[in-house]
Protein backbone atom coordinates (compact mmCIF):
# COMPACT_ATOMS: atom_id res chain seq x y z
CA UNK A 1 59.73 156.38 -71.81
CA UNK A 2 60.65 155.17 -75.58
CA UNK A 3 57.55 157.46 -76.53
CA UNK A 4 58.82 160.35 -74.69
CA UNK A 5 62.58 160.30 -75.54
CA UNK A 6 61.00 159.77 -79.45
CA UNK A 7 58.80 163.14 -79.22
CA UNK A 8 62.05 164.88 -77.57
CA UNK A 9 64.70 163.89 -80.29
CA UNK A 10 61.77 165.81 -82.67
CA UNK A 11 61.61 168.58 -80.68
CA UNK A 12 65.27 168.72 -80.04
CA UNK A 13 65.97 168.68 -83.63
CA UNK A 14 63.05 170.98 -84.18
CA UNK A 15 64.60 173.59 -81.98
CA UNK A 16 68.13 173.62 -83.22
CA UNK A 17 66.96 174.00 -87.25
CA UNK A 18 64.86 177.30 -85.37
CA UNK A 19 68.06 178.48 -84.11
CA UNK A 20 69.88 177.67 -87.34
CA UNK A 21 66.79 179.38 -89.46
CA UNK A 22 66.58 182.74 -86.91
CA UNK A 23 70.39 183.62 -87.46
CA UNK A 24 69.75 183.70 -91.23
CA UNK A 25 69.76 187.03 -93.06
CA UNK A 26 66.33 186.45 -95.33
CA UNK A 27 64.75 185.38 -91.54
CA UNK A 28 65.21 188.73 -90.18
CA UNK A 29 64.47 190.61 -93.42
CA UNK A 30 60.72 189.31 -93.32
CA UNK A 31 59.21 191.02 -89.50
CA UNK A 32 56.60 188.46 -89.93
CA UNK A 33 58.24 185.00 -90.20
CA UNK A 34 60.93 186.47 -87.81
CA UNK A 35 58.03 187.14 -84.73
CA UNK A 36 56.48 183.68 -86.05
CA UNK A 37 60.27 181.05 -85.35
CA UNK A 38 61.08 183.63 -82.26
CA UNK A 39 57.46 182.94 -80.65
CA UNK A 40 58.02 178.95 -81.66
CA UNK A 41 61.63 179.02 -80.40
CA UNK A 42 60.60 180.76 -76.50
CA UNK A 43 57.67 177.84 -76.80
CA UNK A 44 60.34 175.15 -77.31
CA UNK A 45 63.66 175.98 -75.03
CA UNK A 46 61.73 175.81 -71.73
CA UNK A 47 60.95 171.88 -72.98
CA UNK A 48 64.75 171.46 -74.69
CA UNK A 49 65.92 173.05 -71.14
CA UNK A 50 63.34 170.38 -69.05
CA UNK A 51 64.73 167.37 -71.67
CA UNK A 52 68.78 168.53 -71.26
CA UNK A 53 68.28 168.40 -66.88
CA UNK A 54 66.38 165.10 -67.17
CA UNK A 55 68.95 163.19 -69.25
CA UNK A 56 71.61 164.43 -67.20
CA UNK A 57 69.53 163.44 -64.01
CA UNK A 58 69.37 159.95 -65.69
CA UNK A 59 72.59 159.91 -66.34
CA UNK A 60 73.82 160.60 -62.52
CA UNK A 61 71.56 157.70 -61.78
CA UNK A 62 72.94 155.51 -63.92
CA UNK A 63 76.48 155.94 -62.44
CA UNK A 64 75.09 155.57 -59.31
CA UNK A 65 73.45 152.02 -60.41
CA UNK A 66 77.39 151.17 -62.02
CA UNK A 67 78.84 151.86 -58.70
CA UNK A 68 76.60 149.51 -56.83
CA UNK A 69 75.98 146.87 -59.33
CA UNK A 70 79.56 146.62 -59.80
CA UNK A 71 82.43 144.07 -59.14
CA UNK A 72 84.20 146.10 -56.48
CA UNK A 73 83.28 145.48 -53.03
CA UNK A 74 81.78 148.77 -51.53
CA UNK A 75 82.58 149.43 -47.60
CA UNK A 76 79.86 149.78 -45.54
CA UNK A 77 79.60 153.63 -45.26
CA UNK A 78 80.02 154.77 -49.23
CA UNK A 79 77.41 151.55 -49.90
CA UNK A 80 75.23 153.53 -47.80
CA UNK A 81 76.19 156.77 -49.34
CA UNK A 82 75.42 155.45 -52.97
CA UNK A 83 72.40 153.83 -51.74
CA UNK A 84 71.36 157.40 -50.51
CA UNK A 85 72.48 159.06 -53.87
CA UNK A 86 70.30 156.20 -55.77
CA UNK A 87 67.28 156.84 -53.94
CA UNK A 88 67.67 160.63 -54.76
CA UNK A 89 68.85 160.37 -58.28
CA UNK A 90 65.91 158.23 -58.47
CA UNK A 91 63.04 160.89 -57.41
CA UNK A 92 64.77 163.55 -59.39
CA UNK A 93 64.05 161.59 -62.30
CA UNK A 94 61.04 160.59 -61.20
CA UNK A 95 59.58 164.10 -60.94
CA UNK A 96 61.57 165.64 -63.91
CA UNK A 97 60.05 163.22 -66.17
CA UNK A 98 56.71 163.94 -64.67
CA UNK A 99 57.83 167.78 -65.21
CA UNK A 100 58.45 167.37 -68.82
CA UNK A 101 55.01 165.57 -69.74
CA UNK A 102 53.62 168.52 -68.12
CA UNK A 103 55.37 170.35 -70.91
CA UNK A 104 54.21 168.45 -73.55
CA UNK A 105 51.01 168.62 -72.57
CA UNK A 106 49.11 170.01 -75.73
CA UNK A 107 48.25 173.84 -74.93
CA UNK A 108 45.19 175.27 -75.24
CA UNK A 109 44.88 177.68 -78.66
CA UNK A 110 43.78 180.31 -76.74
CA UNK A 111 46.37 180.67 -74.00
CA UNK A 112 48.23 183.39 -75.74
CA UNK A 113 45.39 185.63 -76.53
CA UNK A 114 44.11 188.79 -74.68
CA UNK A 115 40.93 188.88 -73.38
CA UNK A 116 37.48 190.33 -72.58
CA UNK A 117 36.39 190.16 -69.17
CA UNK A 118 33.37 191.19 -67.66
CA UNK A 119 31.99 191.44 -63.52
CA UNK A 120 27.94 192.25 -63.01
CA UNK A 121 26.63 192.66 -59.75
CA UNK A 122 24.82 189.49 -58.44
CA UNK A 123 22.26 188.86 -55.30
CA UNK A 124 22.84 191.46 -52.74
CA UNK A 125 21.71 194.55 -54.39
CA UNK A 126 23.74 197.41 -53.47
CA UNK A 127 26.43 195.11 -51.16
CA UNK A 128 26.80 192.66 -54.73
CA UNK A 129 27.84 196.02 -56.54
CA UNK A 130 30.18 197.84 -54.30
CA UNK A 131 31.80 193.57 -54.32
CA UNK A 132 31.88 194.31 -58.20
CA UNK A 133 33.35 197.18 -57.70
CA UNK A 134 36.00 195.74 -55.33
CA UNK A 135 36.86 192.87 -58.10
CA UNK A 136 37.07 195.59 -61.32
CA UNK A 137 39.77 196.93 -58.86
CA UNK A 138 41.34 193.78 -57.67
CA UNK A 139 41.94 192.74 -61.61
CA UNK A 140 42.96 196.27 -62.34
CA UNK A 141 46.00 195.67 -60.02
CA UNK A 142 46.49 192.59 -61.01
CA UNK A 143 46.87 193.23 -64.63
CA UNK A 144 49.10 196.43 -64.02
CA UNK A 145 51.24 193.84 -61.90
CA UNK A 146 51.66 191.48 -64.99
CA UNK A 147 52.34 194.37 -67.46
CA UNK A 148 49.30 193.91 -69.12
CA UNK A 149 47.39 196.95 -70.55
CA UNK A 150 43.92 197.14 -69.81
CA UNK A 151 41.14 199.41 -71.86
CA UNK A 152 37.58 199.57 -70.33
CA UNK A 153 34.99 198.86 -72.91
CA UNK A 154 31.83 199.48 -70.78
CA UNK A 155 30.73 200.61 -67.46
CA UNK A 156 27.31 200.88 -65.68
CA UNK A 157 27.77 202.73 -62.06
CA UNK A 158 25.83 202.76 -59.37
CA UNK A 159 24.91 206.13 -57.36
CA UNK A 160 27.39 204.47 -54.43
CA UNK A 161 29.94 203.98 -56.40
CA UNK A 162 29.18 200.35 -56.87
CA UNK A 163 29.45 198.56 -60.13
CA UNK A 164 26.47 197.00 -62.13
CA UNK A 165 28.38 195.93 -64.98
CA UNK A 166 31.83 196.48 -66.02
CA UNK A 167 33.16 195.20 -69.33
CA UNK A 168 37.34 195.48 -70.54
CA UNK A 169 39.97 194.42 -72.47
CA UNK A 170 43.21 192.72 -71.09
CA UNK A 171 45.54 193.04 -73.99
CA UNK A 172 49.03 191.57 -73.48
CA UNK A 173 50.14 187.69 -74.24
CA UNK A 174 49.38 184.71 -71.74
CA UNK A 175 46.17 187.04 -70.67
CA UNK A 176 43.72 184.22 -71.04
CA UNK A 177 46.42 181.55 -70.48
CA UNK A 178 46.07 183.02 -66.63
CA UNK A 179 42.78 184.86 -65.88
CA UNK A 180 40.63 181.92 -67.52
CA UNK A 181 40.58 180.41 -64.27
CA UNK A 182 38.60 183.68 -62.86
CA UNK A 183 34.83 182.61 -64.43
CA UNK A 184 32.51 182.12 -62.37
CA UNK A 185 30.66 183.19 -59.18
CA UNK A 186 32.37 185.25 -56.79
CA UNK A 187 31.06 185.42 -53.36
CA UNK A 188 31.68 187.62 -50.71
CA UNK A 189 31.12 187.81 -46.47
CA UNK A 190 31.46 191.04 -45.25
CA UNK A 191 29.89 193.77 -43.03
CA UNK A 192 28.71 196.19 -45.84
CA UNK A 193 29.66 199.91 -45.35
CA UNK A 194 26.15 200.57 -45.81
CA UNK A 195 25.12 198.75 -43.15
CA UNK A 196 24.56 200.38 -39.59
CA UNK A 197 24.18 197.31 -37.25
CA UNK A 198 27.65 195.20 -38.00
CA UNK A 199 25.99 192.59 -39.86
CA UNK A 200 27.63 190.15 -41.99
CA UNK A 201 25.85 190.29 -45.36
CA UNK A 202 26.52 187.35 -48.26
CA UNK A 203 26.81 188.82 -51.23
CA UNK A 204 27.89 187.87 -55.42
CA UNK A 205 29.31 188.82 -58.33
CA UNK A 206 29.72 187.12 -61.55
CA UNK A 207 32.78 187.07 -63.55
CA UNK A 208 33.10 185.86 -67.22
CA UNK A 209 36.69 186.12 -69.41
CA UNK A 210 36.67 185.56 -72.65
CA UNK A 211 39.64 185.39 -75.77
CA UNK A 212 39.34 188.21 -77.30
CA UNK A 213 38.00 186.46 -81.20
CA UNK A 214 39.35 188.52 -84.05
CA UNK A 215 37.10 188.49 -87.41
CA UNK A 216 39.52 185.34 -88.21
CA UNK A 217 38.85 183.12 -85.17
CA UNK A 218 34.87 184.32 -85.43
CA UNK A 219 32.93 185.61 -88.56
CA UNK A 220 29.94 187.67 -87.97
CA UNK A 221 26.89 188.00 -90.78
CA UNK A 222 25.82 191.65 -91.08
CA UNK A 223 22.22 190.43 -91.49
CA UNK A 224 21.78 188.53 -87.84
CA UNK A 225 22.87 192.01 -85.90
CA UNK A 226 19.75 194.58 -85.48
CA UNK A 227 21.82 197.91 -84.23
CA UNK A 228 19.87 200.53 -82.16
CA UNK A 229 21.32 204.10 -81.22
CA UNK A 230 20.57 205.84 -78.46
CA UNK A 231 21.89 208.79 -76.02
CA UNK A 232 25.03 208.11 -73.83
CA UNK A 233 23.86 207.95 -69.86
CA UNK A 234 25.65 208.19 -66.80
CA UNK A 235 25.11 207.23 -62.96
CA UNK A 236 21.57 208.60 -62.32
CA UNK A 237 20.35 208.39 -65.73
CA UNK A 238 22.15 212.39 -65.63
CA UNK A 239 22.80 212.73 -70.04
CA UNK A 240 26.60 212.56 -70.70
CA UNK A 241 26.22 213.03 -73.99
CA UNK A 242 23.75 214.88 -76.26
CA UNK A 243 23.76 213.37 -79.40
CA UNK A 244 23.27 209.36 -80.09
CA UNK A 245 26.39 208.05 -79.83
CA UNK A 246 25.69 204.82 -77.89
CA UNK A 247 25.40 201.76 -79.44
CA UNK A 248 23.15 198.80 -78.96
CA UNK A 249 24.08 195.42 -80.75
CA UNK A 250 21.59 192.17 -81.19
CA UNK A 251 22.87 189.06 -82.25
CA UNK A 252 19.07 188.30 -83.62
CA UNK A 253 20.05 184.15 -83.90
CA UNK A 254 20.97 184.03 -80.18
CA UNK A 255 19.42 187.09 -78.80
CA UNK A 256 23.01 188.41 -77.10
CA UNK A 257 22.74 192.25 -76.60
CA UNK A 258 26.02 194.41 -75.98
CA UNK A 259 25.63 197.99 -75.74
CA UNK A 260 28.83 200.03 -75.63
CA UNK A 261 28.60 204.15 -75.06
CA UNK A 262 32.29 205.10 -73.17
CA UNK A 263 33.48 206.34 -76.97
CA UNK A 264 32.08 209.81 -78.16
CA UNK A 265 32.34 208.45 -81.90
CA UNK A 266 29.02 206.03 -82.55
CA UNK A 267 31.44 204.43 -85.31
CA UNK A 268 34.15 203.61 -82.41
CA UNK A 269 31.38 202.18 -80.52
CA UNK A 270 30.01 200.24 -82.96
CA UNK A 271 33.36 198.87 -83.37
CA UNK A 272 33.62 197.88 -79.87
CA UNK A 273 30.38 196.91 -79.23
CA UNK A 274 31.04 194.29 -82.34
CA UNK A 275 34.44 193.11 -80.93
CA UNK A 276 32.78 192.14 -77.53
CA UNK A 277 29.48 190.57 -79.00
CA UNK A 278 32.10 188.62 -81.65
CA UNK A 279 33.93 187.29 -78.54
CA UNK A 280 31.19 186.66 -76.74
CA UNK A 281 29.69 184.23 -79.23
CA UNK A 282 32.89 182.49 -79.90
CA UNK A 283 33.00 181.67 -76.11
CA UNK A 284 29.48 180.41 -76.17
CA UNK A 285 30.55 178.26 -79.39
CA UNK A 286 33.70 176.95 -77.60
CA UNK A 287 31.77 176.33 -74.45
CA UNK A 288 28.84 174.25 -75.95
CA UNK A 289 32.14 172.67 -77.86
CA UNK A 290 34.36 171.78 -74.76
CA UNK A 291 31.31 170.68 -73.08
CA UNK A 292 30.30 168.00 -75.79
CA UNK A 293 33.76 166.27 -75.05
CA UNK A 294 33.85 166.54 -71.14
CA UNK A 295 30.17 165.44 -70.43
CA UNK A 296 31.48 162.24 -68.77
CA UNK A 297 34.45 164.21 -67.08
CA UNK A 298 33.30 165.19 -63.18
CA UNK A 299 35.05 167.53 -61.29
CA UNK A 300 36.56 169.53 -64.32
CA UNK A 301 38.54 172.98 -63.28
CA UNK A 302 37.98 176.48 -64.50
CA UNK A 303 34.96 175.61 -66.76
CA UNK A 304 33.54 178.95 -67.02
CA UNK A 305 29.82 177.98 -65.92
CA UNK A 306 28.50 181.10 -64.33
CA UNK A 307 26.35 179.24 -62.17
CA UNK A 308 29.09 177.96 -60.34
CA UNK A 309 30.27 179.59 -57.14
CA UNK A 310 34.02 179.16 -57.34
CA UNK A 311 35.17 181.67 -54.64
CA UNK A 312 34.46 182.79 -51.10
CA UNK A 313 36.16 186.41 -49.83
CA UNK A 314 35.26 186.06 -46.71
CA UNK A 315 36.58 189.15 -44.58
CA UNK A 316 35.99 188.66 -41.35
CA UNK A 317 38.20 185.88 -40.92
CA UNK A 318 40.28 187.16 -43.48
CA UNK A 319 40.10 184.27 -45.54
CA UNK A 320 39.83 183.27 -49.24
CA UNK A 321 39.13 179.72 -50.37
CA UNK A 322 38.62 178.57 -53.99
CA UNK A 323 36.39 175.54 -53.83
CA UNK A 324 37.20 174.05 -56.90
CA UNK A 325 40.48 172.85 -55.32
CA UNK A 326 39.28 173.18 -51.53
CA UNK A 327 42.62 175.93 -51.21
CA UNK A 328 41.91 178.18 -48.12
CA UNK A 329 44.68 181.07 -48.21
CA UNK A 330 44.53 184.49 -45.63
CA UNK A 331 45.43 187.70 -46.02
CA UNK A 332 42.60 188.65 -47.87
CA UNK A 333 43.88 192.67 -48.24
CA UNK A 334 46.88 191.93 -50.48
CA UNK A 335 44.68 189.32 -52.50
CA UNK A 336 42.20 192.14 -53.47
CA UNK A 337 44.97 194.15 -54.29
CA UNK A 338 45.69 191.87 -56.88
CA UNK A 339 48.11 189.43 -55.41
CA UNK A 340 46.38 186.49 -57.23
CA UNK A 341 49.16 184.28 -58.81
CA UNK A 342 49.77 181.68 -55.79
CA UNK A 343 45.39 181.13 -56.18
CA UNK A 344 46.04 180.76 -60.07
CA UNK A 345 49.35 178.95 -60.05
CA UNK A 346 47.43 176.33 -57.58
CA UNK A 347 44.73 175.87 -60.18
CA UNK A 348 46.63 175.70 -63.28
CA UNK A 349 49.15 172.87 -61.35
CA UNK A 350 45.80 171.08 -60.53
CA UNK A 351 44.52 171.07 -64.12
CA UNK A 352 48.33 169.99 -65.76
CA UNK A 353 47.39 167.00 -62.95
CA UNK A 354 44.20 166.25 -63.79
CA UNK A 355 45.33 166.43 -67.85
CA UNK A 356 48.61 164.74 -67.06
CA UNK A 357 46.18 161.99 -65.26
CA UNK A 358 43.86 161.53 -68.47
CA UNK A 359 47.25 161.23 -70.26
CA UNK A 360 48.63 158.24 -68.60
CA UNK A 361 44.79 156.64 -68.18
């Protein structure tokens, strides 16, 4: 506790000179450093707010301890009442504390950052793509329901409607701070509408989100990309576009392809197409990064592997469980409408544990 009430007097002190700094004329005549003390200020009162209802917690309990430590003799019933008020003073501080190293936890640098997310079609064939369709839908709602903005980057259709690949943007703050938790394998049981005879088919789709790297967080050298044009195509391999607008990008070093053709302009594409293959390779670099640290750590949550089946939708028993946590919820209609925070919630409480854990260890 000496540690903790330490780190809070700096934060504390911290957060008033913000509040001191952001009321100051030159503060708000520079945009800049005015969006830079407001961002750290919103990031420091939920902690100041946690630290403020756990010393006043402690404090109830304390007067609770005076009262029954003391030299006045206590009748029967208000000794039990105290004794009753010290037991709950007691948890409250308990969990408040616990609450406020949660807080503290160090945040990941990406947490604020949009992203780039993109669903294939796995095993199934045309079952795994109408299920990728189903999830390009199911995030679609789900963003809208945050207030995110999302802008689709590319998109390979199937003649059914189904989805072979689908590739977007999720631009709004906190974006990978919540949908991180989505990559993976996604696996579906249902009775396809293609299928005549009621059977339940198995079926995948992979998911993958990324922070969206700007040329800061990720540098890219002209001379590793080979880029290839060639004519936009549709559903059907029908021409949507006459001239060569598409775009097809190789990171030569790595051999990671992105082709992007939704824009009409081959320069917009090519601008695209190098802000996906840029985030792409700073995931992979992250990834082989994070994985160096945890290679003794079992059981880790959300680690992006792609090989890793994280979710069932399974739709005959209306069911969804995520098996990284072994949570089984129902009503699987309003989850693929994008009703996904009580799923995500459960996972980001279980990693804050499982940090909070290696904290204490």
């Amino acid at each position: 506790m000496p540690n903790l009430t330490s780190q809070m007097e700096a934060v504390c002190r911290r957060f008033e000179e913000l509040s001191i700094r952001l009321n100051q004329p030159e503060t708000a005549a520079d945009p800049a450093q005015l969006r830079r003390l407001m961002q750290e200020y919103h990031e420091a009162q939920p902690v100041v707010d946690a630290y403020h209802a756990l010393t006043t917690a402690q404090d109830h309990l304390a007067q609770a301890k005076a009262l029954l430590e003391g030299d006045e003799p206590l009748d029967a019933d208000f000794k039990a009442m105290v004794q009753q008020e010290l037991s709950e003073k007691s948890q409250d501080v308990a969990e408040l504390e616990n609450n406020l190293k949660i807080l503290l936890l160090p945040k990941d640098a990406n947490d604020e950052k949009s992203v780039i997310m993109e669903i294939r079609a796995g095993a199934g064939g045309e079952e795994a793509a109408l299920f990728a369709h189903s999830l390009v839908r199911m995030y679609t709602m789900y963003v809208q329901s945050r207030g995110w903005e999302m802008e689709l980057l590319n998109l390979n259709e199937t003649e059914l409607g189904g989805t072979k690949e689908a590739v977007f943007a999720v631009n709004g703050r906190g974006a990978y701070n919540r949908l991180k938790y989505e990559s993976g394998v996604h696996r579906v049981q249902r009775v396809p509408e293609t299928e005549t005879q009621g059977r339940i088919h198995t079926s995948t789709a992979t998911v993958a989100v990324m922070p969206q790297a700007e040329e800061v967080d990720f540098a890219l050298d002209m001379k590793d990309l080979r880029i290839d044009t060639f004519r936009s195509s549709g559903a059907g391999g029908q021409h949507i576009n006459k001239t060569s607008s598409a775009i097809r990008v190789t990171h030569i070093p790595t051999g990671t392809v992105v082709e992007r053709q939704n824009e009409r302009s081959q320069f917009q594409n090519k601008d695209k197409a190098l802000e996906i293959l840029r985030s792409r390779l700073l995931a992979q670099k992250q990834k082989e990064q994070q994985d160096a640290i945890n290679a003794d750590r079992a059981g880790q949550v959300g680690t992006g592997d792609r090989s890793e089946k994280i979710r069932t939708y399974n739709f005959p028993q209306d069911r969804c469980t995520d098996h990284r946590i072994g949570l089984t919820v129902h009503n699987l209609d309003k989850i693929m409408d994008g009703d996904l925070d009580d799923i995500i919630d459960a996972l980001a409480t279980r990693e804050q544990a499982e940090r909070l854990q290696k904290l204490n260890a």
